[in-house]
C-alpha atoms as a PDB file:
ATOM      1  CA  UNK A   1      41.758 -71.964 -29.603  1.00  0.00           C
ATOM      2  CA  UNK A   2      44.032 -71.462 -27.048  1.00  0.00           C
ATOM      3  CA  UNK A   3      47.717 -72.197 -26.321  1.00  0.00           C
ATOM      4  CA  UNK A   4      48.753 -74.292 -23.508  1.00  0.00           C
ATOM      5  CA  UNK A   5      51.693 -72.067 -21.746  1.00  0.00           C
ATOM      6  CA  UNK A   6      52.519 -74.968 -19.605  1.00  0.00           C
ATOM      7  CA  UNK A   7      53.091 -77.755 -22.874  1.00  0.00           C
ATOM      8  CA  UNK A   8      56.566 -78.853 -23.522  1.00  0.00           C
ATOM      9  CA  UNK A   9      55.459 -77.742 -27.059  1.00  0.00           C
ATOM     10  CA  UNK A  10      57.055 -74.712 -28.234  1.00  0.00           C
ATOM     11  CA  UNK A  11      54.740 -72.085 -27.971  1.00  0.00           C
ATOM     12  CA  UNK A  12      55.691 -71.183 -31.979  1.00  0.00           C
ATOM     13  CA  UNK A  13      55.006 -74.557 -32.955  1.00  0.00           C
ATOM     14  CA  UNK A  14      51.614 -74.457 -30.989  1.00  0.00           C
ATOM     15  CA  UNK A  15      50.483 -70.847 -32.418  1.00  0.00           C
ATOM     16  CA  UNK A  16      51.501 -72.296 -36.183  1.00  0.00           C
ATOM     17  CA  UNK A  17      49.609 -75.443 -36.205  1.00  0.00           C
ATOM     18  CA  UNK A  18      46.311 -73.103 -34.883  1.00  0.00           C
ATOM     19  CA  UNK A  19      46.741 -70.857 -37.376  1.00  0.00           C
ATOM     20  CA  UNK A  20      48.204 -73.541 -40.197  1.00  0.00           C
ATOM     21  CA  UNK A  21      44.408 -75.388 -39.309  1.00  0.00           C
ATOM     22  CA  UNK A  22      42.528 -72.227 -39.815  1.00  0.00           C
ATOM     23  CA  UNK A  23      44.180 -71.297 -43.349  1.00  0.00           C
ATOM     24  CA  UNK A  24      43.285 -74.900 -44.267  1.00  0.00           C
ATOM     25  CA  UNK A  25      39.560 -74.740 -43.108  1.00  0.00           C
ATOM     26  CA  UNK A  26      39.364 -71.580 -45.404  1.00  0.00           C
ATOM     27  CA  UNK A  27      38.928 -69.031 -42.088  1.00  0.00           C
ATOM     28  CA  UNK A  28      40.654 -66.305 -44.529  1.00  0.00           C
ATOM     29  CA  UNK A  29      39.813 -66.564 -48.291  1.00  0.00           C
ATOM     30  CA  UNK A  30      42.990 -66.502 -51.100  1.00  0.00           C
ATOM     31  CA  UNK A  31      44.297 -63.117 -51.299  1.00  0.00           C
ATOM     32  CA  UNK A  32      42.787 -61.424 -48.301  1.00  0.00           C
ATOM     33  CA  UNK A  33      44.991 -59.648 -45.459  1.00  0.00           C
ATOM     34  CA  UNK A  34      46.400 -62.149 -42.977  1.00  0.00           C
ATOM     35  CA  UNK A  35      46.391 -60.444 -39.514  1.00  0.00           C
ATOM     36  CA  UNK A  36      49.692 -58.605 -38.695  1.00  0.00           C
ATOM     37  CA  UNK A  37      52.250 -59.497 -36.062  1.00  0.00           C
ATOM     38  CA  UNK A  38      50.703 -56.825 -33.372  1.00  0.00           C
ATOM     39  CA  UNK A  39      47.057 -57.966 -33.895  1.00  0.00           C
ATOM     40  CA  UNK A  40      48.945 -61.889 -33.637  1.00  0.00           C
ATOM     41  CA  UNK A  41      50.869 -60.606 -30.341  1.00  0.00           C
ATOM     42  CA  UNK A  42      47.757 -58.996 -28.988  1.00  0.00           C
ATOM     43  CA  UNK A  43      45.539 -62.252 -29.381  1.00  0.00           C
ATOM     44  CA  UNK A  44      48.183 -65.121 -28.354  1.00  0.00           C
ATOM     45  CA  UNK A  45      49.897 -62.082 -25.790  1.00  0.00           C
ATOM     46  CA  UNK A  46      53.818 -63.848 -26.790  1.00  0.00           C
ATOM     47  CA  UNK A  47      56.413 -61.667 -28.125  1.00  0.00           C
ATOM     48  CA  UNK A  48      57.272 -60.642 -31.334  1.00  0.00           C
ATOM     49  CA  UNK A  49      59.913 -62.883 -31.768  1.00  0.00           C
ATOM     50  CA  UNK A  50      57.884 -66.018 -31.231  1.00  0.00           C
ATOM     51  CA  UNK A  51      55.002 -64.252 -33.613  1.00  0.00           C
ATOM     52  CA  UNK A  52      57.734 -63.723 -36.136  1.00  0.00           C
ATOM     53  CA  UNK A  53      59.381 -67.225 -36.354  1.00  0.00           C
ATOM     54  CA  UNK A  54      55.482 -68.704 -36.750  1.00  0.00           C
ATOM     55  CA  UNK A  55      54.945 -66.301 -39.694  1.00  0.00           C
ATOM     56  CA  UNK A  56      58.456 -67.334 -41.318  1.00  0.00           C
ATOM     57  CA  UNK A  57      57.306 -70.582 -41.093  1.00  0.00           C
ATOM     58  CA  UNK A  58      53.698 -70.204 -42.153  1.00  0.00           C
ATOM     59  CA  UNK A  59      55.577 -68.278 -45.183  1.00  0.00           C
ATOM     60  CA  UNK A  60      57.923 -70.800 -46.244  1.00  0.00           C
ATOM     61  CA  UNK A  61      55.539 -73.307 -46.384  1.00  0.00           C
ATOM     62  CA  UNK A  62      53.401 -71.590 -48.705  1.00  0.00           C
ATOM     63  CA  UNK A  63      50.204 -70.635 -46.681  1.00  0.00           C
ATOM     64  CA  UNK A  64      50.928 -66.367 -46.596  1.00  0.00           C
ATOM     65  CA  UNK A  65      53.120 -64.812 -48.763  1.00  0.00           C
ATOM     66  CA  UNK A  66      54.719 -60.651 -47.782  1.00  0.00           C
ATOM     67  CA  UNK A  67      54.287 -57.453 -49.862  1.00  0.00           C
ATOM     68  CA  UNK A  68      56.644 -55.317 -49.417  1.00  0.00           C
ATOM     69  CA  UNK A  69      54.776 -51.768 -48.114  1.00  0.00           C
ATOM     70  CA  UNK A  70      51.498 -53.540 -48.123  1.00  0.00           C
ATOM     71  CA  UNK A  71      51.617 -56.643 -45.827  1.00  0.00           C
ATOM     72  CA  UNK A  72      50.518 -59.942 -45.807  1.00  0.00           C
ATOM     73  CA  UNK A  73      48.334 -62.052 -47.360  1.00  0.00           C
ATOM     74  CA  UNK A  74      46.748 -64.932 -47.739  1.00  0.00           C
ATOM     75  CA  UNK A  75      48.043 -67.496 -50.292  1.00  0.00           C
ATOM     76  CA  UNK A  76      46.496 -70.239 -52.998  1.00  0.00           C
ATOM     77  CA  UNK A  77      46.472 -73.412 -51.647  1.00  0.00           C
ATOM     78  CA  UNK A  78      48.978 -75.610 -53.537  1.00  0.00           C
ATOM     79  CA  UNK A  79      48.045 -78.436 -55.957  1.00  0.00           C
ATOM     80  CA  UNK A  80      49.000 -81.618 -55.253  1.00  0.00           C
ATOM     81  CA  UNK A  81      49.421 -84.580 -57.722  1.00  0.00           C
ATOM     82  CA  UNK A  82      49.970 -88.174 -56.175  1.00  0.00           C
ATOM     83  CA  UNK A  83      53.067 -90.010 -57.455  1.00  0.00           C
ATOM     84  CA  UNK A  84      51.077 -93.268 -57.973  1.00  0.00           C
ATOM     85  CA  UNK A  85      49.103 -92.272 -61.271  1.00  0.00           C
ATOM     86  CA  UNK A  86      49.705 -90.980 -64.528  1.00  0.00           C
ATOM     87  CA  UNK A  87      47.269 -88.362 -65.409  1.00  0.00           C
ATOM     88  CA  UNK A  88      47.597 -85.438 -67.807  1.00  0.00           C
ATOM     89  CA  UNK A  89      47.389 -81.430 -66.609  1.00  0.00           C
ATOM     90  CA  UNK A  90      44.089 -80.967 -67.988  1.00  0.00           C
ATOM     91  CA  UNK A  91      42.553 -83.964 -66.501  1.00  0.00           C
ATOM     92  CA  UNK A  92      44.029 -83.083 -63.079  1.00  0.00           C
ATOM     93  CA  UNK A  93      42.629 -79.184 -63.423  1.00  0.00           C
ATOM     94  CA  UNK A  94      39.119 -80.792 -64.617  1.00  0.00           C
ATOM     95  CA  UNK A  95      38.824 -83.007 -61.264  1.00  0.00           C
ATOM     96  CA  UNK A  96      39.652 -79.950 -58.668  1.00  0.00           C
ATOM     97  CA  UNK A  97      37.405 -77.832 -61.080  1.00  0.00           C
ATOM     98  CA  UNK A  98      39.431 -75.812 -62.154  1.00  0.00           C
ATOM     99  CA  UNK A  99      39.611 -74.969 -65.798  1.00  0.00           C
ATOM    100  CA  UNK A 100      43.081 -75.960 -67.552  1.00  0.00           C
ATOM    101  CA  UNK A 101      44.535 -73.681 -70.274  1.00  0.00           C
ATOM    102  CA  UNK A 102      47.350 -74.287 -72.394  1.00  0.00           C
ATOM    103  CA  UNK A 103      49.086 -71.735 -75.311  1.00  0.00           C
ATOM    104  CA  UNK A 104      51.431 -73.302 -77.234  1.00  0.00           C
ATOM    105  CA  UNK A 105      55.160 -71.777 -77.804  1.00  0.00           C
ATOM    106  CA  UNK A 106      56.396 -74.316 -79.774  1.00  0.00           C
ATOM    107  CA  UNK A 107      55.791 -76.671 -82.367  1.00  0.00           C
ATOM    108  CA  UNK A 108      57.716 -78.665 -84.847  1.00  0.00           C
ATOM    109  CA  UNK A 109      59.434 -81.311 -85.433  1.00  0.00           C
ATOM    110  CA  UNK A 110      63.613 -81.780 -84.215  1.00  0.00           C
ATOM    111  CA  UNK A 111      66.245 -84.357 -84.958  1.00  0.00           C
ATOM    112  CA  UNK A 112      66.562 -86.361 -81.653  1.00  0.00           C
ATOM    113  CA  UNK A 113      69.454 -85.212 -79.707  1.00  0.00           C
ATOM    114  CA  UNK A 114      71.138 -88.110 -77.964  1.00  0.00           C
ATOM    115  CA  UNK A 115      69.434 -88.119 -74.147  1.00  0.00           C
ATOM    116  CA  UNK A 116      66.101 -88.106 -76.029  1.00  0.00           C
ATOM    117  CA  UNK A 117      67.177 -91.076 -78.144  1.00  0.00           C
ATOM    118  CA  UNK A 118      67.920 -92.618 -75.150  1.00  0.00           C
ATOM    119  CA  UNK A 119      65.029 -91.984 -73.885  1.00  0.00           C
ATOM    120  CA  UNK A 120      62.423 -92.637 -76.168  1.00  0.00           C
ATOM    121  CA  UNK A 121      64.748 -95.927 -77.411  1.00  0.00           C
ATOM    122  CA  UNK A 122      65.409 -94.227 -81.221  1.00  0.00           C
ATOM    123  CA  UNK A 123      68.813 -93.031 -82.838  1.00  0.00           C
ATOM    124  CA  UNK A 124      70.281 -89.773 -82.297  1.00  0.00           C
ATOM    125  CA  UNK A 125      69.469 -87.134 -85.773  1.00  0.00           C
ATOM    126  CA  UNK A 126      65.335 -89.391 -85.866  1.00  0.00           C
ATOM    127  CA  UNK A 127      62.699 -87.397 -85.919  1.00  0.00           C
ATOM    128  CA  UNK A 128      60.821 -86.012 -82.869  1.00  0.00           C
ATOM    129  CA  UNK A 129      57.810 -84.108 -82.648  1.00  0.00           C
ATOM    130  CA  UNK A 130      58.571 -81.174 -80.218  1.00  0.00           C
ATOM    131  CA  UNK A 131      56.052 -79.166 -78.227  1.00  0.00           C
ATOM    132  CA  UNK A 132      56.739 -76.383 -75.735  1.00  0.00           C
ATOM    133  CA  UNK A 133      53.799 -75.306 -73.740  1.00  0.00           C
ATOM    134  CA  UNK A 134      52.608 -72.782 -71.189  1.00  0.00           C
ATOM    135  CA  UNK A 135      49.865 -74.572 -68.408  1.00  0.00           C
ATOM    136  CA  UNK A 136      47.734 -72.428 -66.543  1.00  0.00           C
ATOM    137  CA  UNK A 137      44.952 -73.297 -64.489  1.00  0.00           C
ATOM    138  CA  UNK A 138      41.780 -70.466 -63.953  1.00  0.00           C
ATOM    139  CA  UNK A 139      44.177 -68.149 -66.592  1.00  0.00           C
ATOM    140  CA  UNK A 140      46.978 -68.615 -63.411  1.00  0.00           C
ATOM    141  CA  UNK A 141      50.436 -70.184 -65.077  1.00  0.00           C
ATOM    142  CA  UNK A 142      51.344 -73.218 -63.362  1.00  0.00           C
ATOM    143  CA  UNK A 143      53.907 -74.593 -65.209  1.00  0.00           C
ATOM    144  CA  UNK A 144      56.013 -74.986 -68.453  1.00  0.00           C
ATOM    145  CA  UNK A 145      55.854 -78.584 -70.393  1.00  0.00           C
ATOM    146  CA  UNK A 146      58.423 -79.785 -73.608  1.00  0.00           C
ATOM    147  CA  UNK A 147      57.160 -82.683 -74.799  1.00  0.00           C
ATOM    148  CA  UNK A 148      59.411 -85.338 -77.170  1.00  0.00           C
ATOM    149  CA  UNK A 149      57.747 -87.228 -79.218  1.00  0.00           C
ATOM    150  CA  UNK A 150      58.640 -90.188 -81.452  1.00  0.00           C
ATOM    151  CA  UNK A 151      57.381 -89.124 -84.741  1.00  0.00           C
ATOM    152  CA  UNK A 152      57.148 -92.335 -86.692  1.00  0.00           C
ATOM    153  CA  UNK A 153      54.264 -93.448 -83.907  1.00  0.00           C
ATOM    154  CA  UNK A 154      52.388 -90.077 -84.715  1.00  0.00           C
ATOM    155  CA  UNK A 155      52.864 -88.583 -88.206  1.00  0.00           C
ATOM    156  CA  UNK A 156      50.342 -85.840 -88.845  1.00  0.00           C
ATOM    157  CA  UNK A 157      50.165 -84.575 -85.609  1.00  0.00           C
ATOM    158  CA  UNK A 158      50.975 -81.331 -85.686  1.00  0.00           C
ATOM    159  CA  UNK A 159      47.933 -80.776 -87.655  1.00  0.00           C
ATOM    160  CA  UNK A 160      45.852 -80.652 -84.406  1.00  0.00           C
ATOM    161  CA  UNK A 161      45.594 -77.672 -82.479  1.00  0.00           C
ATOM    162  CA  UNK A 162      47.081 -78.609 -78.740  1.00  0.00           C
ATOM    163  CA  UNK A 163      45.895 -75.167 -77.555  1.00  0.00           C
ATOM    164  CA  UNK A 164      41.907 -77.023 -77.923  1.00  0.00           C
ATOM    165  CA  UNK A 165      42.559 -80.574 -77.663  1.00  0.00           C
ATOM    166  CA  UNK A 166      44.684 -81.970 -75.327  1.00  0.00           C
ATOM    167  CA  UNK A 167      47.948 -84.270 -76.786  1.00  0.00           C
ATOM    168  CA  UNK A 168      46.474 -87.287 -74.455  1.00  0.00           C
ATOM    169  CA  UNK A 169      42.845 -87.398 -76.226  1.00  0.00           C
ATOM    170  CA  UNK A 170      44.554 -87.310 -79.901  1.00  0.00           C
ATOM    171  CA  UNK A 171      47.109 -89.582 -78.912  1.00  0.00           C
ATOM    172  CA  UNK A 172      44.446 -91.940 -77.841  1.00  0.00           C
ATOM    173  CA  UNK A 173      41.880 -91.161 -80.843  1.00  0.00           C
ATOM    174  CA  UNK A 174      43.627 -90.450 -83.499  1.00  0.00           C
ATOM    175  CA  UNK A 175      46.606 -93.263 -83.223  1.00  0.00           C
ATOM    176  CA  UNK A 176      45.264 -95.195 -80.770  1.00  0.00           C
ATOM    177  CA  UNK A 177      48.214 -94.778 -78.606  1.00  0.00           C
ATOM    178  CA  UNK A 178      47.321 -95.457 -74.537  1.00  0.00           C
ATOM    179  CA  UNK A 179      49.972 -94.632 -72.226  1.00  0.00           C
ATOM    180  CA  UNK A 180      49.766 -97.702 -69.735  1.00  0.00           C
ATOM    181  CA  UNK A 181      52.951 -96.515 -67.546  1.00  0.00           C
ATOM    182  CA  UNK A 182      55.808 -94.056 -66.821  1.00  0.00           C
ATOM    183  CA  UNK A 183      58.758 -93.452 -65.490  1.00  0.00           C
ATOM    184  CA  UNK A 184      59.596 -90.231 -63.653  1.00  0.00           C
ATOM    185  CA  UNK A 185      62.865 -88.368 -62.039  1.00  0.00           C
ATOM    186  CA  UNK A 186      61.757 -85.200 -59.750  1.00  0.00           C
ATOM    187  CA  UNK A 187      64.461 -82.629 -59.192  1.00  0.00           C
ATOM    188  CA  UNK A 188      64.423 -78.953 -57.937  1.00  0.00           C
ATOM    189  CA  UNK A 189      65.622 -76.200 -59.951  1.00  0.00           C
ATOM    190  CA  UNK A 190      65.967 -72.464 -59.971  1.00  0.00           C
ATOM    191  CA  UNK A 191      64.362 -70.937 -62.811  1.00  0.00           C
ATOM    192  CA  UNK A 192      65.698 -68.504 -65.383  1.00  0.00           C
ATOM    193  CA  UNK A 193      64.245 -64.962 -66.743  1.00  0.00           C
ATOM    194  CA  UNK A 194      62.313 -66.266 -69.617  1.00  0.00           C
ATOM    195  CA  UNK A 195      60.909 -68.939 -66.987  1.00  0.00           C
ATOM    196  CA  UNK A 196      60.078 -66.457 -64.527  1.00  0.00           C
ATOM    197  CA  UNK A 197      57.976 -64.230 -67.164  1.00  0.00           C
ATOM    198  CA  UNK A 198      56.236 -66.959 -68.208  1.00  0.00           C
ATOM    199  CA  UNK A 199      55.283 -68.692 -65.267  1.00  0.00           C
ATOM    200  CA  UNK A 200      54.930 -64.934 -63.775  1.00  0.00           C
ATOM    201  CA  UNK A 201      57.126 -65.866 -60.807  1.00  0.00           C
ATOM    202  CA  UNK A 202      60.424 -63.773 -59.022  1.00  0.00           C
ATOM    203  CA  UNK A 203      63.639 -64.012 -60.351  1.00  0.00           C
ATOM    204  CA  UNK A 204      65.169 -66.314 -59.056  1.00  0.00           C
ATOM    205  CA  UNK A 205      62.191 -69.150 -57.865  1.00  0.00           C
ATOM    206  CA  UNK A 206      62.601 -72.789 -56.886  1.00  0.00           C
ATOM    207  CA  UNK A 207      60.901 -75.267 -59.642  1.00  0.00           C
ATOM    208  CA  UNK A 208      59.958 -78.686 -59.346  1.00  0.00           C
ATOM    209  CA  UNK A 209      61.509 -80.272 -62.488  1.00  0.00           C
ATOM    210  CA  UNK A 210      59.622 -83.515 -63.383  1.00  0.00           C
ATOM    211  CA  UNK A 211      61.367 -85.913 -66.690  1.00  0.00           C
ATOM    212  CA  UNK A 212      58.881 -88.395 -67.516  1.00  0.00           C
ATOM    213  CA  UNK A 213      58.979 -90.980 -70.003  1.00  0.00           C
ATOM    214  CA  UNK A 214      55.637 -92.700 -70.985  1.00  0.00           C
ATOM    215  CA  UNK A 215      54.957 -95.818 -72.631  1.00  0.00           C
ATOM    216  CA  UNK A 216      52.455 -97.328 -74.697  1.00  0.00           C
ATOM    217  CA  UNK A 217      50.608-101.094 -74.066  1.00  0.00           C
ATOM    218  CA  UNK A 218      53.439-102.704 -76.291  1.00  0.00           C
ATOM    219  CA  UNK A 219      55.997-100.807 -73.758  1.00  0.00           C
ATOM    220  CA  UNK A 220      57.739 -98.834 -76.768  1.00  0.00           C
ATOM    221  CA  UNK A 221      58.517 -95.501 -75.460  1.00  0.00           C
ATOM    222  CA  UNK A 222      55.987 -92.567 -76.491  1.00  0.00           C
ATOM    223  CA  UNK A 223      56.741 -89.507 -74.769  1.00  0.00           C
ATOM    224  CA  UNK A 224      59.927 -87.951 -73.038  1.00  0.00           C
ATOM    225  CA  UNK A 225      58.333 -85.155 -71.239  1.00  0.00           C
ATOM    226  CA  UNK A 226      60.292 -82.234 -69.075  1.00  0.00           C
ATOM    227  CA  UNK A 227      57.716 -80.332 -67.020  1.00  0.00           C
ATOM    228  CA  UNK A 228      58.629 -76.956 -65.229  1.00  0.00           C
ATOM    229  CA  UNK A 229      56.261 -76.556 -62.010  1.00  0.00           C
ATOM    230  CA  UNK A 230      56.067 -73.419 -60.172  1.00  0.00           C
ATOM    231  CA  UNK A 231      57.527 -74.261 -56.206  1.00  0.00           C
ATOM    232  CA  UNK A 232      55.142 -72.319 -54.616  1.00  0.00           C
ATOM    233  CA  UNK A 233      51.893 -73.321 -56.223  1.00  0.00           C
ATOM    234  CA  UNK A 234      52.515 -77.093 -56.863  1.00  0.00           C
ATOM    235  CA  UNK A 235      53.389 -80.052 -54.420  1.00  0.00           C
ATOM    236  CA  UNK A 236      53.752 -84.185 -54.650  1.00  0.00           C
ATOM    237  CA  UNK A 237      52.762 -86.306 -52.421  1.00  0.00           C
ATOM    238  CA  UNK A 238      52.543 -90.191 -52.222  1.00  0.00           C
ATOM    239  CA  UNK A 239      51.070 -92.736 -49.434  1.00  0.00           C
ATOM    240  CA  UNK A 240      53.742 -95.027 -47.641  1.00  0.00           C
ATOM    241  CA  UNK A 241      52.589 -98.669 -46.164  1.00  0.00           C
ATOM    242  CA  UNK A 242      54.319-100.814 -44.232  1.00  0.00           C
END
């Protein structure tokens, strides 16, 4: 495809969306070698400074990412999750095919400190089941979830092993709990150094920091969930009507 020199387009902003459409119809496969700014010069003949603002921007957006002394490359597409659904991580990885894996940190129960009483509609000191885990998706970590639970809705639980059986299924099978809805606040944060060797991301990185609580059919509060999603590798998205 071919620029048009004589478009009141930029000629940056015409280069990016052809190469932006051929990273998104898959012409260069995750992790191979993006073509470097002379080979980009030589084919679109522009200067460097024209190549070099479309592979900032191609960058920042998350479709090549730089190595120092080795060069560029192509990156994993980001996964999106609409904003109008509630569905758990491991249903999400199972619909893109992708295979969801979880390892459990933590797991016990805590007294309630007071913006989790708030949230989950309990007094401060109650007990909460507490859950910290590590999400990956194909062994890659995604993200970082604490879960609050009220206990008296789900005594026992920590008998089940959350690293096999996702806390959605034995919500629903073994107390019969359904979440029907949710409410959400989306934030971004920087991560710290545990994060970051976790998640297996640089120090610092920009998260998207999701608090969620879910309720049941009778509307009591369930779950007060924090979820720590790597920037780079996860997105939201959500359709606007008139």
């Amino acid at each position: 495809m071919e620029i048009n020199r004589t478009s009141r387009l930029p000629l940056y902003q015409q280069i990016y969306e052809i190469l932006r459409g051929q990273l998104i119809r898959g012409k260069w496969a995750p992790g191979e070698s993006f073509p470097t700014e002379f080979e980009l010069i030589r084919e679109f003949q522009v200067s460097r400074v024209t190549i070099r603002q479309v592979m900032d921007r191609l960058a920042s957006d998350g479709f090549i990412y730089r190595q120092r002394g080795r060069g560029t490359f192509v990156a994993e597409p980001t996964l999106e999750e609409g904003l109008t659904r509630i569905i758990s991580f491991t249903e999400d990885m199972r619909r893109r095919g992708l295979a969801a894996g979880t390892k459990v940190l933590v797991s016990t129960i805590l007294p309630a400190t007071d913006d989790v009483a708030i949230a989950l509609r309990i007094k401060p000191g109650e007990e909460v089941v507490y859950l910290k885990r590590l999400r990956s998706a194909n062994n890659e970590p995604m993200c970082i979830e604490e879960s609050h639970l009220n206990h008296r809705l789900c005594p026992g639980i920590l008998d089940h092993d959350f690293s096999i059986q996702p806390l959605r299924e034995i919500l629903e099978s073994k107390f019969r709990i359904r979440i029907s809805r949710a409410l959400q606040k989306i934030h971004a944060v920087v991560s710290d150094e545990e994060m970051n060797q976790m998640l297996k991301t640089p120090n610092p990185s920009a998260l998207l920091f999701i608090e969620r609580t879910s309720f049941n059919d009778y509307d009591t509060p369930v779950e007060f969930l924090r979820l720590f999603f790597r920037g780079d590798r996860y997105s939201l998205y959500n359709e606007l009507k008139d």
